[in-house]
Protein backbone atom coordinates (compact mmCIF):
# COMPACT_ATOMS: atom_id res chain seq x y z
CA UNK A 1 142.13 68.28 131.30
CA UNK A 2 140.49 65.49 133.26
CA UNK A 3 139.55 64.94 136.61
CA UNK A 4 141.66 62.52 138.33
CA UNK A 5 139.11 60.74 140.97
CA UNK A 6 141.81 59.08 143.55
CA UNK A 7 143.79 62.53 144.25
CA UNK A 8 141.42 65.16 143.73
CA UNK A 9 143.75 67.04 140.75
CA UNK A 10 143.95 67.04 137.21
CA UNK A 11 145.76 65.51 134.76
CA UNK A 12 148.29 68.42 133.20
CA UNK A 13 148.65 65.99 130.07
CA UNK A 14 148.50 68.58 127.66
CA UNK A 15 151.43 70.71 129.22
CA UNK A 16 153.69 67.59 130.24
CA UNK A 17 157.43 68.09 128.81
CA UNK A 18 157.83 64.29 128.44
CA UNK A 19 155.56 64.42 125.63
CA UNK A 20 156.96 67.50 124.10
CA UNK A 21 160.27 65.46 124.14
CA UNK A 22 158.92 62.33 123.07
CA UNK A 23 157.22 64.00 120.00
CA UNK A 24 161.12 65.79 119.09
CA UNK A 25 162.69 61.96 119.29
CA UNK A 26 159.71 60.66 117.75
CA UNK A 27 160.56 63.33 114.60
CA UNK A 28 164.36 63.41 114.72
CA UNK A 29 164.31 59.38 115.50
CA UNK A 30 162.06 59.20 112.29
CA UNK A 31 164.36 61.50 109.74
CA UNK A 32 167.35 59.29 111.37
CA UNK A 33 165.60 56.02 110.10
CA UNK A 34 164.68 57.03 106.90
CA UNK A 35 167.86 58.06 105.77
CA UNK A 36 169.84 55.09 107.41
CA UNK A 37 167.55 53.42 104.76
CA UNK A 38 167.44 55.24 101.95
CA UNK A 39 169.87 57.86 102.12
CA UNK A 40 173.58 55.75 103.17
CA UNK A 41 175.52 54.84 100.79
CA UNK A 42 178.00 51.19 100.97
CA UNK A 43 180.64 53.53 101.66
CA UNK A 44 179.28 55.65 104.58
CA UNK A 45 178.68 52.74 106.11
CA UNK A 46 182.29 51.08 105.64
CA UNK A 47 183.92 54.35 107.57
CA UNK A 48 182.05 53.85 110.24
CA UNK A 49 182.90 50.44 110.91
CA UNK A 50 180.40 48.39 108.98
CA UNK A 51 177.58 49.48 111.40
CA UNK A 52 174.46 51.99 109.38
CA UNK A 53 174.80 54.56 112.20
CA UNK A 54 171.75 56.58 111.05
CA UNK A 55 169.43 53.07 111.02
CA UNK A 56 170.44 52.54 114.57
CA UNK A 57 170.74 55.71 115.98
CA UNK A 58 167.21 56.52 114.35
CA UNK A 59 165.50 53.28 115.62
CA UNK A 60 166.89 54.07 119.03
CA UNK A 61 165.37 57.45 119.24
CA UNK A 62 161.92 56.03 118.26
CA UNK A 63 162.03 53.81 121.51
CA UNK A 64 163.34 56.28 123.12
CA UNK A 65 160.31 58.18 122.39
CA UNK A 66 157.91 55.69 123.17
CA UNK A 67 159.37 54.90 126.49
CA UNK A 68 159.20 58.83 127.10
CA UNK A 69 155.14 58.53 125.97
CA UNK A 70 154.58 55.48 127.55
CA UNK A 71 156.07 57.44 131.27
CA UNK A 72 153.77 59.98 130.36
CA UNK A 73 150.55 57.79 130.08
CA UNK A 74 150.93 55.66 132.78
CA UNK A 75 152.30 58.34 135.56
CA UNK A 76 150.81 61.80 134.22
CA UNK A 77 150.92 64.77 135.95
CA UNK A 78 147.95 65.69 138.77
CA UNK A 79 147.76 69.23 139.48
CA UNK A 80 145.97 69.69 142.76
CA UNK A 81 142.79 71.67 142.75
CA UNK A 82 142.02 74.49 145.20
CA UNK A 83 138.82 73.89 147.60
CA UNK A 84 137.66 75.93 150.03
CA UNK A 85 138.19 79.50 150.47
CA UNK A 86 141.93 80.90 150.21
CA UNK A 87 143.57 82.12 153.31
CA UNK A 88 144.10 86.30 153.16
């Protein structure tokens, strides 16, 4: 962890559930993409309306996931550190 120098605490960064999330998206977003590319045939995409639903869907979890990431790195989490003696 590292020492945040305008609060006092530390970063959690390593235990933040944003990026635990972002890293599921960033896999399920990636799967999503790949088959909308490869993997749909003409007529998958004509029952559902003309639109590659996979493609999409997949694209939008990958900026999903970067948003997620990018909340993460730009307000992380400061745990506060203890100073002075604790109170019995």
């Amino acid at each position: 962890m590292s020492q945040d120098k305008d609060t006092g605490g530390r970063r959690a960064a390593a235990f933040d559930v944003r990026l635990v999330i972002a890293a599921l998206f960033v896999l399920y977003g990636v799967v999503c993409t790949l088959m909308g590319l490869f993997g749909t045939s003409a007529e998958e995409i004509d029952r559902a309306a003309g639109i590659n639903i996979n493609l999409w869907s997949g694209v939008g979890m990958l900026v999903f996931s970067a948003a997620f990431a990018a909340w993460a790195r730009l307000r992380p989490i400061v745990v506060p550190t203890e100073t002075g003696t604790p109170e019995p």
